[in-house]
N, C-alpha and C. Protein backbone atom coordinates (compact mmCIF):
# COMPACT_ATOMS: atom_id res chain seq x y z
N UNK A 1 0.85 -1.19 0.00
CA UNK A 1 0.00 0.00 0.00
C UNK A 1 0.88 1.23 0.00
N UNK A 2 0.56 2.20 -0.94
CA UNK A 2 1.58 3.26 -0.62
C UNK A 2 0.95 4.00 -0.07
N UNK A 3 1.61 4.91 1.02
CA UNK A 3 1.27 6.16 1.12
C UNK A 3 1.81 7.33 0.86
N UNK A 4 0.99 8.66 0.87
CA UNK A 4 1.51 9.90 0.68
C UNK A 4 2.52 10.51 1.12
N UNK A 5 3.87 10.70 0.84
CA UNK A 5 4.93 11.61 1.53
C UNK A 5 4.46 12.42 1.92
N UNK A 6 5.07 12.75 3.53
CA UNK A 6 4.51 14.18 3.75
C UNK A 6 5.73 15.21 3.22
N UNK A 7 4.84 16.51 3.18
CA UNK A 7 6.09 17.12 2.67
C UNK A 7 7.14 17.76 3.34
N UNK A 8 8.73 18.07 3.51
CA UNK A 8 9.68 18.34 3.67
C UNK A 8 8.66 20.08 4.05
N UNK A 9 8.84 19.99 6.17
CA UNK A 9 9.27 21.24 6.69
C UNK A 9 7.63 20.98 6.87
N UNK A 10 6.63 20.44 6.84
CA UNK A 10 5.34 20.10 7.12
C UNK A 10 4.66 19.17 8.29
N UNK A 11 4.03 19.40 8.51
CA UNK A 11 3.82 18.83 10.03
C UNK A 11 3.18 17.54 9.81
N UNK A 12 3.91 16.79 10.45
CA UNK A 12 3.22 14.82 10.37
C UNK A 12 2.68 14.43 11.57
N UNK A 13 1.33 14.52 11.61
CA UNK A 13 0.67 14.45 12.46
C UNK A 13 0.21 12.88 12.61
N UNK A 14 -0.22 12.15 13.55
CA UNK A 14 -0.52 10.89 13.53
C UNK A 14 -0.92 9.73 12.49
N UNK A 15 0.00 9.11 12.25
CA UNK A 15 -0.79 8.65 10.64
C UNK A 15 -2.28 7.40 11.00
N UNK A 16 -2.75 7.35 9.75
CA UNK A 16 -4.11 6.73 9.69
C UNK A 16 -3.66 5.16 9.77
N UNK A 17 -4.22 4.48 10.09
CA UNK A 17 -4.40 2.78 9.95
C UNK A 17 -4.97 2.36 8.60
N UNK A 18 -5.61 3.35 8.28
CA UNK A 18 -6.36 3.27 6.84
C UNK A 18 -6.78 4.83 6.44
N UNK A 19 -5.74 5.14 5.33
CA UNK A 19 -5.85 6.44 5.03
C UNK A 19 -6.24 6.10 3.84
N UNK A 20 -8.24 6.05 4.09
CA UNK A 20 -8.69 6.20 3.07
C UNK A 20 -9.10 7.83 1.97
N UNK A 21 -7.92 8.61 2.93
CA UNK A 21 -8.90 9.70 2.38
C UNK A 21 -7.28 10.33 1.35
N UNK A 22 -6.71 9.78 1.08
CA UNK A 22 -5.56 9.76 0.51
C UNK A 22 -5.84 10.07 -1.35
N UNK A 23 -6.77 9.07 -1.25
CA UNK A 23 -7.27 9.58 -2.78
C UNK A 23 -8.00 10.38 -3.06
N UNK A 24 -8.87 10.53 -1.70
CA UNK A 24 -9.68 11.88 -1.89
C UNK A 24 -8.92 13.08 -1.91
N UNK A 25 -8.10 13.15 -1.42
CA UNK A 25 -7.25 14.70 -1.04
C UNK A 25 -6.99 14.25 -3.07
N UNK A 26 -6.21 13.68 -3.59
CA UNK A 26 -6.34 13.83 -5.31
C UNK A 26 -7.80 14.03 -6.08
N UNK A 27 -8.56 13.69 -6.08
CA UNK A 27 -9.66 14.06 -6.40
C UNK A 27 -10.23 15.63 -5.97
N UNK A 28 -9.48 15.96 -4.73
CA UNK A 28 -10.36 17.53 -4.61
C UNK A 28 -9.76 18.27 -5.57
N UNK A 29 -8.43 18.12 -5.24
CA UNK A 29 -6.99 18.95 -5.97
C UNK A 29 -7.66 18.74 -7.40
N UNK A 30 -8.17 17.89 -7.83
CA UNK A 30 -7.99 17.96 -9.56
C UNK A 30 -10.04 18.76 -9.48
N UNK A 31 -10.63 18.34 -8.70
CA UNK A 31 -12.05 19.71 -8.61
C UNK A 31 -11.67 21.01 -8.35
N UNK A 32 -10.58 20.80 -7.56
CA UNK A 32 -10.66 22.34 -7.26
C UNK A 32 -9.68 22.85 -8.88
N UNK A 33 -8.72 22.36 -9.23
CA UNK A 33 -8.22 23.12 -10.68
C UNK A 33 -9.03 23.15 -11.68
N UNK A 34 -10.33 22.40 -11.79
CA UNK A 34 -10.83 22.47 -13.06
C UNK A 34 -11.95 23.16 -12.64
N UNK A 35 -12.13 23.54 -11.25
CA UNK A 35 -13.46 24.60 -11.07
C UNK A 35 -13.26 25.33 -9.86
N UNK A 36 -12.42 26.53 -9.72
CA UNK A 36 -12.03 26.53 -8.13
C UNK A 36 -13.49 26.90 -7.58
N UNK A 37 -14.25 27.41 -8.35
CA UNK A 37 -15.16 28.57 -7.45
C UNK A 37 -16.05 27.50 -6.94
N UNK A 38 -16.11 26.43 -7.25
CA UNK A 38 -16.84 24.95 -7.35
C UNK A 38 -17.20 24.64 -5.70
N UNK A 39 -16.24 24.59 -5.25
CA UNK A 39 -15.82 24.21 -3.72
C UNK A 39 -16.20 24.87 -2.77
N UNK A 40 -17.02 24.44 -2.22
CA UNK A 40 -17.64 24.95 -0.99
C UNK A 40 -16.75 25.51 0.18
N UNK A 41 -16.88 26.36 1.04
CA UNK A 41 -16.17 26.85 2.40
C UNK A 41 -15.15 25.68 2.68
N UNK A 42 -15.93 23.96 3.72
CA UNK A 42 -15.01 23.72 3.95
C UNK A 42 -14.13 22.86 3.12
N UNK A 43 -14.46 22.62 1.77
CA UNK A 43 -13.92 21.81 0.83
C UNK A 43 -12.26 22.62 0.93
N UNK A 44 -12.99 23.83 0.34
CA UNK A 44 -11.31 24.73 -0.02
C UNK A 44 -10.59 24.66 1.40
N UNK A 45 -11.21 24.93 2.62
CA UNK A 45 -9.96 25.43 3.92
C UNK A 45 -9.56 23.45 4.38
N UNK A 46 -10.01 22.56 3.65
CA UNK A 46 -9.73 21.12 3.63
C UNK A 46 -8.36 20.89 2.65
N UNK A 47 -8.61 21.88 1.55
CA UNK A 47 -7.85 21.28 0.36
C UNK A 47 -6.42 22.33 1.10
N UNK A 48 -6.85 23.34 1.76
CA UNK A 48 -5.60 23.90 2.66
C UNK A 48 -4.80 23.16 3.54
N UNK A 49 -5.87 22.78 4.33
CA UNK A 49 -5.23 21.85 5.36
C UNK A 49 -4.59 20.61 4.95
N UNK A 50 -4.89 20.23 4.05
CA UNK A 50 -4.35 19.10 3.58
C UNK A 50 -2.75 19.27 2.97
N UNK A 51 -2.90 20.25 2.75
CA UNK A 51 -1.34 20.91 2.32
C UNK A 51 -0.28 20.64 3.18
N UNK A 52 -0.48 20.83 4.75
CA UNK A 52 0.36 21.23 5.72
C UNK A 52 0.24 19.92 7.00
N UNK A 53 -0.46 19.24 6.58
CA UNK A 53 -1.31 18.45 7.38
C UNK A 53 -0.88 16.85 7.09
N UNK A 54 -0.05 16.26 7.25
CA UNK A 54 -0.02 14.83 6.54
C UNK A 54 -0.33 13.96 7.08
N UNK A 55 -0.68 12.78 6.06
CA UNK A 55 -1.33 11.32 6.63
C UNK A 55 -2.41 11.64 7.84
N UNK A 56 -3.06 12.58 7.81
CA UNK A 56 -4.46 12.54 8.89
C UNK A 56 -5.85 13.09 7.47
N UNK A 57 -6.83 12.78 7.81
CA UNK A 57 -8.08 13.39 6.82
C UNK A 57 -8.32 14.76 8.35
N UNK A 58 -8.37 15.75 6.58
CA UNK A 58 -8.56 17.06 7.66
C UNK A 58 -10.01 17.65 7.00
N UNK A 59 -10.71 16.47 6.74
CA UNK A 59 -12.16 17.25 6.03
C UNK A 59 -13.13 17.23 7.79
N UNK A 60 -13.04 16.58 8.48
CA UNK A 60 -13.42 16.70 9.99
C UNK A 60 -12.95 18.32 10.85
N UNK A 61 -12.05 18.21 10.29
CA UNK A 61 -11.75 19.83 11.47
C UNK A 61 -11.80 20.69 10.52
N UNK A 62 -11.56 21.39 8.80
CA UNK A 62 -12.19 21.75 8.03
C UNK A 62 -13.96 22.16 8.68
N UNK A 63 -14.57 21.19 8.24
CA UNK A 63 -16.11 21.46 8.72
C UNK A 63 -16.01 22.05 10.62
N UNK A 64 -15.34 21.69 11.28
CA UNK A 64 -15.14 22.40 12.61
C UNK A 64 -15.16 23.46 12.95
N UNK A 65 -13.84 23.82 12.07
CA UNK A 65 -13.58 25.14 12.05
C UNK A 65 -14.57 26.03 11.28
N UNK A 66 -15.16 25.72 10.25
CA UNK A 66 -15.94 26.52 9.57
C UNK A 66 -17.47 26.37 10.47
N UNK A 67 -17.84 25.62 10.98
CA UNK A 67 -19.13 25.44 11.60
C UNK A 67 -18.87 27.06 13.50
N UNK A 68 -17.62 26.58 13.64
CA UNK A 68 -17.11 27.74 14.85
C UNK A 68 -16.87 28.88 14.05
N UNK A 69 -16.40 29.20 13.60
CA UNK A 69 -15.95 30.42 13.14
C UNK A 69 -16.96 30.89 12.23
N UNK A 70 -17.82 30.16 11.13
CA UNK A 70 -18.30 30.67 10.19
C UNK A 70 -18.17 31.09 8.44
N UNK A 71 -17.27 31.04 8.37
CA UNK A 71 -16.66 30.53 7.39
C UNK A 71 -15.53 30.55 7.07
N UNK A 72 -15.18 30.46 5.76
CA UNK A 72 -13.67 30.34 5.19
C UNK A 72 -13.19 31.52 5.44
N UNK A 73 -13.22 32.57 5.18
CA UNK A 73 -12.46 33.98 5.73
C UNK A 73 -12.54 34.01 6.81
N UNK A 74 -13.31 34.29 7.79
CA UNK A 74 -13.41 34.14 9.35
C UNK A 74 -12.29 33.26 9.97
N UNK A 75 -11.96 31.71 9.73
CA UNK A 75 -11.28 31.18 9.92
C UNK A 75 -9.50 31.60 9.77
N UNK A 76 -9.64 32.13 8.24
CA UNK A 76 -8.63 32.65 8.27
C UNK A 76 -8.15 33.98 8.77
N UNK A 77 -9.04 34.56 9.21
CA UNK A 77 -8.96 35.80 10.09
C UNK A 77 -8.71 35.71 11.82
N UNK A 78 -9.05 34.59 12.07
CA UNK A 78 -8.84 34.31 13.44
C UNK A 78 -7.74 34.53 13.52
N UNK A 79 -7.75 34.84 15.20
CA UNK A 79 -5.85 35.06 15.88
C UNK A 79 -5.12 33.76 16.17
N UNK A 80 -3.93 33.65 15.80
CA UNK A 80 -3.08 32.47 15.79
C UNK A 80 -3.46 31.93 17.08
N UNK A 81 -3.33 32.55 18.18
CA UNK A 81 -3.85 32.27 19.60
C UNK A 81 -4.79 31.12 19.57
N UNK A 82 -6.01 31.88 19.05
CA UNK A 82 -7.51 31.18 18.74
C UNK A 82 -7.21 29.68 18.02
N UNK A 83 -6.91 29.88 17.09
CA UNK A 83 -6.40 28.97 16.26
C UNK A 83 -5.61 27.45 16.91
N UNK A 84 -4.62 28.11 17.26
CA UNK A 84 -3.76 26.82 18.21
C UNK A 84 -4.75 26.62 19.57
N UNK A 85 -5.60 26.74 19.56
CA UNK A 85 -6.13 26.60 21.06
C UNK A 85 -7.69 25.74 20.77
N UNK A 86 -7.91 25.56 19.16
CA UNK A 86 -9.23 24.82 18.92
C UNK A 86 -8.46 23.35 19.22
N UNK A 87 -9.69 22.96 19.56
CA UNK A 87 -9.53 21.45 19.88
C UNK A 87 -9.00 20.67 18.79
N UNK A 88 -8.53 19.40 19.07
CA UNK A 88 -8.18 18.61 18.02
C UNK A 88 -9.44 17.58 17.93
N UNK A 89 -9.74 16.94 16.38
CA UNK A 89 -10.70 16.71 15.70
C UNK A 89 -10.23 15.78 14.85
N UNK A 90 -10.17 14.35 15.37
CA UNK A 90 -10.12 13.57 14.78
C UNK A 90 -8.38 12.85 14.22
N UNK A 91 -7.91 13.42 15.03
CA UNK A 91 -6.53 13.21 14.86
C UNK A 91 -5.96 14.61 14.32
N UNK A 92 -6.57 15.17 14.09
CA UNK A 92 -6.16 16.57 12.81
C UNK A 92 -6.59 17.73 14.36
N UNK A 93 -5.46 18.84 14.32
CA UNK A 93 -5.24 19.45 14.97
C UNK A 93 -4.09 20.38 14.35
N UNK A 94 -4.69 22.28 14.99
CA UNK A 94 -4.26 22.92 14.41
C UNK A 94 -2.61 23.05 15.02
N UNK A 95 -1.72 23.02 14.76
CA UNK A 95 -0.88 23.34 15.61
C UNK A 95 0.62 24.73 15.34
N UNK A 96 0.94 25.03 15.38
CA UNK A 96 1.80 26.40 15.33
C UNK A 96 2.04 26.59 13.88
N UNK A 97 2.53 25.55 13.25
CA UNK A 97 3.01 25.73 11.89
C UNK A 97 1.89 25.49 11.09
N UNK A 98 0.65 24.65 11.42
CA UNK A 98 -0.43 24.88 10.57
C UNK A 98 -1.11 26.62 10.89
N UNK A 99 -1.44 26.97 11.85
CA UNK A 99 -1.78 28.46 12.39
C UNK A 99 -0.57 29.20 11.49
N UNK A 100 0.45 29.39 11.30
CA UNK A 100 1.15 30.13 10.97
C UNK A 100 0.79 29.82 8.99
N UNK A 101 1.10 29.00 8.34
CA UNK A 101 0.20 28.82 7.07
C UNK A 101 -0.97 29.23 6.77
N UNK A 102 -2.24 28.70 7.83
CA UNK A 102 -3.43 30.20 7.49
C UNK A 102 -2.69 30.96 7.29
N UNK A 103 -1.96 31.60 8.61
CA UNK A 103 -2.10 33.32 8.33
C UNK A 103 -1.22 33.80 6.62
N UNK A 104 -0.63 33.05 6.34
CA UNK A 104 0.15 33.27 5.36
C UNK A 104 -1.15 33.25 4.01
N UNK A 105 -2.22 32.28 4.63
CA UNK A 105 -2.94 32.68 3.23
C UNK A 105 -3.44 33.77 3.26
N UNK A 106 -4.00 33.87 4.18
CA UNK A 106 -4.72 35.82 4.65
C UNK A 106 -3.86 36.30 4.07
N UNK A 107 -2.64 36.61 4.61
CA UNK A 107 -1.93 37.72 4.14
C UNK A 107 -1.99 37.68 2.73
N UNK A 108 -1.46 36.49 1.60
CA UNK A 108 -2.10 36.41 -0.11
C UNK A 108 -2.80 37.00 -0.59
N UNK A 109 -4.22 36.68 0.23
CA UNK A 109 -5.37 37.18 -0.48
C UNK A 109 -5.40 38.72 0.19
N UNK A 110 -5.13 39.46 1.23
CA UNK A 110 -5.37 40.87 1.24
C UNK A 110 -4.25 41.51 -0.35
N UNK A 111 -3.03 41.10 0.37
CA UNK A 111 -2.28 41.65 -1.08
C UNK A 111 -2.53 41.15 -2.37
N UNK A 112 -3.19 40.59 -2.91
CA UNK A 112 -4.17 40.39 -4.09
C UNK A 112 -4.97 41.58 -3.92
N UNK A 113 -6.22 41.14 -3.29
CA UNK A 113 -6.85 42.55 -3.25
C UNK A 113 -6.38 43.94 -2.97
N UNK A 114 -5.13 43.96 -2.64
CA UNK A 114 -4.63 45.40 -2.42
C UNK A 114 -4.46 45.69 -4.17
N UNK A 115 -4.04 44.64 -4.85
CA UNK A 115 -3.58 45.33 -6.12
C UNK A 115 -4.85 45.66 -7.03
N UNK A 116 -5.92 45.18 -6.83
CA UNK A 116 -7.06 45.50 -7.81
C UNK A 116 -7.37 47.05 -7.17
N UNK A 117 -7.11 47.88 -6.01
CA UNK A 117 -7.18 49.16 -6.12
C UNK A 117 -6.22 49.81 -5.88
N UNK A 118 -4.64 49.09 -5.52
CA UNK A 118 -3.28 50.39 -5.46
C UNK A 118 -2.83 51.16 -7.07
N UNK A 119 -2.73 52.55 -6.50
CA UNK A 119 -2.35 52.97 -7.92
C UNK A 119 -3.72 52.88 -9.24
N UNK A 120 -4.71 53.21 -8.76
CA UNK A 120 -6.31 52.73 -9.28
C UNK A 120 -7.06 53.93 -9.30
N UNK A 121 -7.61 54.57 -9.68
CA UNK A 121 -8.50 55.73 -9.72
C UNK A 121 -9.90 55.47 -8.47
N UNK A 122 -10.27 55.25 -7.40
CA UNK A 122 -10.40 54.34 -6.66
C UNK A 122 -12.57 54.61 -6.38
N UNK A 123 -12.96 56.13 -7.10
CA UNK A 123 -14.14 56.27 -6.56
C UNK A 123 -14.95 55.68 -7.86
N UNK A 124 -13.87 54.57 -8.99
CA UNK A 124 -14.37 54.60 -10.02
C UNK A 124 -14.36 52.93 -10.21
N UNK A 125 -13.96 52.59 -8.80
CA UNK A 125 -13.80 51.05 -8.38
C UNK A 125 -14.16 50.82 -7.20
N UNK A 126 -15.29 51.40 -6.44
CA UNK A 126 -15.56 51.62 -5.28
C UNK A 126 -15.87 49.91 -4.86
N UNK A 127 -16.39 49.32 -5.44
CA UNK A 127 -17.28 47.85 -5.12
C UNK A 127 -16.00 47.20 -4.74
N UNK A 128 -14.86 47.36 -5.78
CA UNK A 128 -13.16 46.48 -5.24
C UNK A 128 -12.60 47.38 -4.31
N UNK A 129 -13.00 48.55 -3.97
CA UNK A 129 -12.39 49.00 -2.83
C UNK A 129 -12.94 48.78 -1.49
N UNK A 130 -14.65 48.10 -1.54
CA UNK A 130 -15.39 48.22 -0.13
C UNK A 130 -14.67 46.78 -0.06
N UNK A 131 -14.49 46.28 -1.11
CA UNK A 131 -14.05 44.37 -0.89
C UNK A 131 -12.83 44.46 -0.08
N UNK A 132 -11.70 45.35 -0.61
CA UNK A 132 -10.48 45.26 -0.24
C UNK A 132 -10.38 45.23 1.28
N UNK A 133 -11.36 46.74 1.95
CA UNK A 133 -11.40 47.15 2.87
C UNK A 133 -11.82 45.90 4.03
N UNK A 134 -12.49 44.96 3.31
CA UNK A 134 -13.65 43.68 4.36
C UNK A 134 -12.15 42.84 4.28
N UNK A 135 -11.40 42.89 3.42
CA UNK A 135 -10.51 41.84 2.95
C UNK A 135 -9.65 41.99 4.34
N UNK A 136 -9.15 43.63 4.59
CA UNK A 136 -8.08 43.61 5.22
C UNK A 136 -8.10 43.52 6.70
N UNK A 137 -9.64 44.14 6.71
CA UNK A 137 -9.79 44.30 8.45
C UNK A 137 -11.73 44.01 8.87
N UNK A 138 -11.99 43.96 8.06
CA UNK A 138 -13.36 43.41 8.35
C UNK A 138 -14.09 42.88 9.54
N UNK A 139 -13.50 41.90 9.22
CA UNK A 139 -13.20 40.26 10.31
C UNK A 139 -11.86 40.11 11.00
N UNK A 140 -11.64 41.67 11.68
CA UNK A 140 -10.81 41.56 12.73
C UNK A 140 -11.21 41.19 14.10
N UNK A 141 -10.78 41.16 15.06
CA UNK A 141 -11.34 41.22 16.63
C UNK A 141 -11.32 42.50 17.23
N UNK A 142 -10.24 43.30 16.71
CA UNK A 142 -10.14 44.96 17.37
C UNK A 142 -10.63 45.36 16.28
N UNK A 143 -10.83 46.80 16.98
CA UNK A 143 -11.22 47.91 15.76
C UNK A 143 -10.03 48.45 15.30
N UNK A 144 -10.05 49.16 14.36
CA UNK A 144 -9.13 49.66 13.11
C UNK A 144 -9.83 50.61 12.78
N UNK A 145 -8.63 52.08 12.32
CA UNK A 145 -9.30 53.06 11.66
C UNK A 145 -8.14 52.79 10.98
N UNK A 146 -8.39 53.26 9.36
CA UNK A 146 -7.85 53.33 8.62
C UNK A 146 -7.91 54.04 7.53
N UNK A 147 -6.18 54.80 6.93
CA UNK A 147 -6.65 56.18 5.89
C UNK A 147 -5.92 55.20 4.49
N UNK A 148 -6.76 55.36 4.06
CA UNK A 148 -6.73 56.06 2.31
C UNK A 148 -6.35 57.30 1.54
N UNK A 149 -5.56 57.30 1.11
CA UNK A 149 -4.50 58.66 0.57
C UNK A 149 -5.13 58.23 -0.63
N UNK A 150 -5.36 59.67 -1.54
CA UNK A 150 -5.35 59.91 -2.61
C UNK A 150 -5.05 61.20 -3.45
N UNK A 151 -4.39 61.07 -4.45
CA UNK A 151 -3.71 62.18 -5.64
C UNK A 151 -4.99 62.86 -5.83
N UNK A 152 -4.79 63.95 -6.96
CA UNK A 152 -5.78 64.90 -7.09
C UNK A 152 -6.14 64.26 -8.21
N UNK A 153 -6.15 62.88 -8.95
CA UNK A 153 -7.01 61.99 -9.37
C UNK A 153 -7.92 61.31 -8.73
N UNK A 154 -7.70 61.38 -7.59
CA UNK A 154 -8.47 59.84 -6.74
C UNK A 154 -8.09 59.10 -7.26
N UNK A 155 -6.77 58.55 -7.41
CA UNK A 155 -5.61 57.51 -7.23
C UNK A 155 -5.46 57.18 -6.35
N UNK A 156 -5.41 55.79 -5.50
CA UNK A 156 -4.98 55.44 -4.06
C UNK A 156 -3.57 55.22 -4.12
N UNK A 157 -2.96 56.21 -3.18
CA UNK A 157 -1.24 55.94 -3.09
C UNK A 157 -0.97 55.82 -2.00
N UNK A 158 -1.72 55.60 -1.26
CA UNK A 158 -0.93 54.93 0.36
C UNK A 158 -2.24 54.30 0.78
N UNK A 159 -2.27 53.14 1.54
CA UNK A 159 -3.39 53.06 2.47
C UNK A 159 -2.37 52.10 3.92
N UNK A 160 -2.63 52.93 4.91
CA UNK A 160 -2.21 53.09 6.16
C UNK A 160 -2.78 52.65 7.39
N UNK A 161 -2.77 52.03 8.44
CA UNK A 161 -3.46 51.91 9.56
C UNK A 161 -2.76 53.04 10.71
N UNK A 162 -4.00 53.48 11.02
CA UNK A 162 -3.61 55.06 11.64
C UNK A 162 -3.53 54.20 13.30
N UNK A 163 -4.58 54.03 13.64
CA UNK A 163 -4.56 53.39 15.04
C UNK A 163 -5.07 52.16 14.99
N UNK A 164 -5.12 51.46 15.71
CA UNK A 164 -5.12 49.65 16.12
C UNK A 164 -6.03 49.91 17.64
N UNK A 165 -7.36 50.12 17.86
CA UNK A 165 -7.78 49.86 19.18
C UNK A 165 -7.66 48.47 19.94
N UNK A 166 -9.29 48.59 21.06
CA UNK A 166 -9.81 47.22 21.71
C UNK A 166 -10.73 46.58 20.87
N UNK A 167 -11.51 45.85 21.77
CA UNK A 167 -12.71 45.18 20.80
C UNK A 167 -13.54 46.00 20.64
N UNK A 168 -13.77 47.54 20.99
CA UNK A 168 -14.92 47.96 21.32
C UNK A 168 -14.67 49.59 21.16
N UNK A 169 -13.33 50.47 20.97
CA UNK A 169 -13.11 51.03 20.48
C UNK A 169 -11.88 51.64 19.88
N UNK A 170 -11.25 52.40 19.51
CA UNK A 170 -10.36 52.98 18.69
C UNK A 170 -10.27 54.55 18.42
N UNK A 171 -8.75 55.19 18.92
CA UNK A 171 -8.92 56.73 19.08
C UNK A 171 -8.42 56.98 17.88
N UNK A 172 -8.58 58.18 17.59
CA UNK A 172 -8.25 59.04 16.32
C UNK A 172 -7.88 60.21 16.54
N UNK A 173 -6.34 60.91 16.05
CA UNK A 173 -6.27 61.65 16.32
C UNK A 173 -5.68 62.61 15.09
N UNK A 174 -7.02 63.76 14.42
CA UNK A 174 -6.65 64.16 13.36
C UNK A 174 -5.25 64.96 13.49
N UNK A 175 -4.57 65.60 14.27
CA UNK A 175 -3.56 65.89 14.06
C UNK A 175 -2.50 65.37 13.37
N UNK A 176 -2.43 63.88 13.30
CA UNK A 176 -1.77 63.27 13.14
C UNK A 176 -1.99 62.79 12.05
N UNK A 177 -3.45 62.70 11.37
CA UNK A 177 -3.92 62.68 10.07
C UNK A 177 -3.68 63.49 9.34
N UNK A 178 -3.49 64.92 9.28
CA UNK A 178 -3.56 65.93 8.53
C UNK A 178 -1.75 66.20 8.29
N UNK A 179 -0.77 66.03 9.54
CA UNK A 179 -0.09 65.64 8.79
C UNK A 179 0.86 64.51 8.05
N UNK A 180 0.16 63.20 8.42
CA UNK A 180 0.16 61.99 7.15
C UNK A 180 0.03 62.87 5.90
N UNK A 181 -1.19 63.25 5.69
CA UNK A 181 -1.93 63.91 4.26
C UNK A 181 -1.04 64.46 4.15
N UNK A 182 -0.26 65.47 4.42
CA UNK A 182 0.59 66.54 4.31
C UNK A 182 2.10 66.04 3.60
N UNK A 183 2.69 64.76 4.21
CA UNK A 183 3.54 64.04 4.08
C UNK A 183 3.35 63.52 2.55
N UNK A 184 2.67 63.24 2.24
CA UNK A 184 2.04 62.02 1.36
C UNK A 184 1.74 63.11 -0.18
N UNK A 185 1.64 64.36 0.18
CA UNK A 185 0.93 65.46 -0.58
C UNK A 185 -0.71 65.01 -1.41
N UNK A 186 -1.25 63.98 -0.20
CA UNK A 186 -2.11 64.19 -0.76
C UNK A 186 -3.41 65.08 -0.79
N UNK A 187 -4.45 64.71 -1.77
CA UNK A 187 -5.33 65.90 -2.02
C UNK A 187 -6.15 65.10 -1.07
N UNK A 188 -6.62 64.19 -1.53
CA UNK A 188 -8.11 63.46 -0.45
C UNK A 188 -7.80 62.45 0.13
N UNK A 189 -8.67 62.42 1.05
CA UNK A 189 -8.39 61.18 1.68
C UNK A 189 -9.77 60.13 2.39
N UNK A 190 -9.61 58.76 2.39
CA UNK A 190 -10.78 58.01 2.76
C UNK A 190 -10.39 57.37 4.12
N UNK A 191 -11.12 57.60 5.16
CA UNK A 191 -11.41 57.08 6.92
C UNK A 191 -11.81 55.52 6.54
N UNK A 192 -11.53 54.81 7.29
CA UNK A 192 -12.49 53.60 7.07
C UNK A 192 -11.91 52.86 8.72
N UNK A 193 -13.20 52.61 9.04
CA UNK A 193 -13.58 52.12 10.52
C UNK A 193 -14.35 51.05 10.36
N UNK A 194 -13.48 50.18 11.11
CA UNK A 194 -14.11 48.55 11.49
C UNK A 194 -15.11 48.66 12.83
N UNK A 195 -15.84 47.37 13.01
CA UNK A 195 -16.73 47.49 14.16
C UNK A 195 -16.34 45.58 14.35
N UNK A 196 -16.29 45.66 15.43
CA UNK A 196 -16.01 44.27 15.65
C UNK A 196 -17.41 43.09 16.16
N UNK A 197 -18.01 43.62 15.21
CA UNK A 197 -19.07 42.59 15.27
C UNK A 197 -19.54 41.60 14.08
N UNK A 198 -18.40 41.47 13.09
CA UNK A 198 -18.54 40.52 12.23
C UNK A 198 -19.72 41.12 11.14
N UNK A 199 -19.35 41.94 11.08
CA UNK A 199 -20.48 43.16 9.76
C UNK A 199 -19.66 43.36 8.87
N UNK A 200 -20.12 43.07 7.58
CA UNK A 200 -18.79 43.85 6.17
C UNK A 200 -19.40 45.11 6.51
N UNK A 201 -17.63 45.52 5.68
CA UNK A 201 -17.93 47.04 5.78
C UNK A 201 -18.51 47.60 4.53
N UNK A 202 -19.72 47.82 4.90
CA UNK A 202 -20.57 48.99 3.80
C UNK A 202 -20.20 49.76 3.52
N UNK A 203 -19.56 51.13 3.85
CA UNK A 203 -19.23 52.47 3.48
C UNK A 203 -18.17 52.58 4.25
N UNK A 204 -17.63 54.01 3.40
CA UNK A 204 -16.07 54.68 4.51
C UNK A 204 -16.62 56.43 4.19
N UNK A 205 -16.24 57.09 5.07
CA UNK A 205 -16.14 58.62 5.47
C UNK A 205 -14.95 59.15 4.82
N UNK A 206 -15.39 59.95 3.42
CA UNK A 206 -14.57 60.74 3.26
C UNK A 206 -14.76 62.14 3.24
C-alpha cells in the first residue's frame, strides 16, 4: 500500500491505519483546478489543510472550524492564539506551523486585493475597494481606523493603519492625520472604521 509523503518542513501528524482519504485529497486537488469557485467553504480550507497536514483526513476539522468560526475567511482571520487553542478533531489538529500557514494565506489574499485598487483611480472602483477594505480588516477582533491617501485623481497611493484599538473602540487623532496627508501630498483622503461585530464594511467617510 503506498502512502503519501509528507512534505519536507510540514507537520506529520498521527498517521491513519487506513488512510482512506488519501485519494480523496487527489480528487479535490484535480475539482478544485478544473473549477475553483466549485468548492464549498469547507472543501477549499480542507484542500488547505491538507497541504500542511499529513497522513491525517482534515475534512473533519475543516467542517469544525468553519461550523465555529463561520466561514472560510473568518477562519482565516482568526488570531493564531484562537487557532492553536481549537480542539483537536479527529486526529487533525491545528498546531503552530499549521496556524502560521493560514495566516500566510490571509496575508495572499489581502495583497491580491490590495492590487485591484493600489495605484487605481479608486471612486471609479468603489465595489473592489469596499471588498479590499472587508478583505483587510473586516473580520478583525479589534477595531481599526484606517486612511486612504489619494492624488488629485483619486488615485490610491498609500493606504495606512492610523490606530489599532480594543474590541470595542479605537482613538483618532486628526492631528496626526492631517499631517500623514501633508507628508504624502495628498489631495483626499478616505477614513475607514471597522466594528467588531462581524459586519462587512458597507461604506467609509470621506
Amino acid at each position: 500500500m503506498s502512502v503519501e509523503p509528507a512534505l519536507p518542513g510540514l507537520d506529520d501528524q498521527t498517521a491513519d491505519a487506513n488512510p482512506h482519504y488519501l485519494g480523496h485529497r487527489d480528487r479535490l486537488r484535480s475539482r478544485f483546478l478544473a473549477a475553483p469557485d466549485s468548492l464549498p467553504d469547507y472543501e477549499l480550507l480542507e484542500l488547505l489543510l491538507s497541504s500542511v497536514i499529513a497522513r491525517v483526513d482534515t475534512k473533519p476539522l475543516a467542517k469544525a472550524l468553519i461550523d465555529e468560526f463561520g466561514g472560510f475567511g473568518e477562519v482565516l482571520a482568526a488570531p493564531v492564539a484562537v487557532l492553536e487553542a481549537f480542539p483537536k478533531v479527529d486526529k487533525a489538529r491545528i498546531t503552530p506551523t499549521v496556524a502560521a500557514y493560514l495566516k500566510v494565506a490571509e496575508q495572499s489574499a489581502r495583497r491580491l486585493a490590495k492590487l485591484a485598487v493600489l495605484d487605481q483611480p479608486v471612486l471609479t472602483r468603489w465595489d473592489q475597494l469596499i471588498d479590499y477594505c472587508n478583505m483587510a480588516m473586516g473580520r478583525l477582533p479589534t477595531e481599526q481606523f484606517r486612511l486612504l491617501f489619494l492624488d488629485r485623481k483619486n488615485v490610491l497611493v498609500a493606504d495606512e493603519l492610523q490606530q489599532q484599538g480594543t474590541i470595542d473602540h479605537t482613538p483618532l487623532y486628526p492631528r496626526e492625520v492631517v499631517k500623514r496627508a501633508l507628508e504624502l501630498n495628498a489631495s483626499a483622503l478616505i477614513m475607514v472604521h471597522n466594528r467588531t461585530c462581524r459586519r462587512p464594511i458597507s461604506h467609509a467617510i470621506q
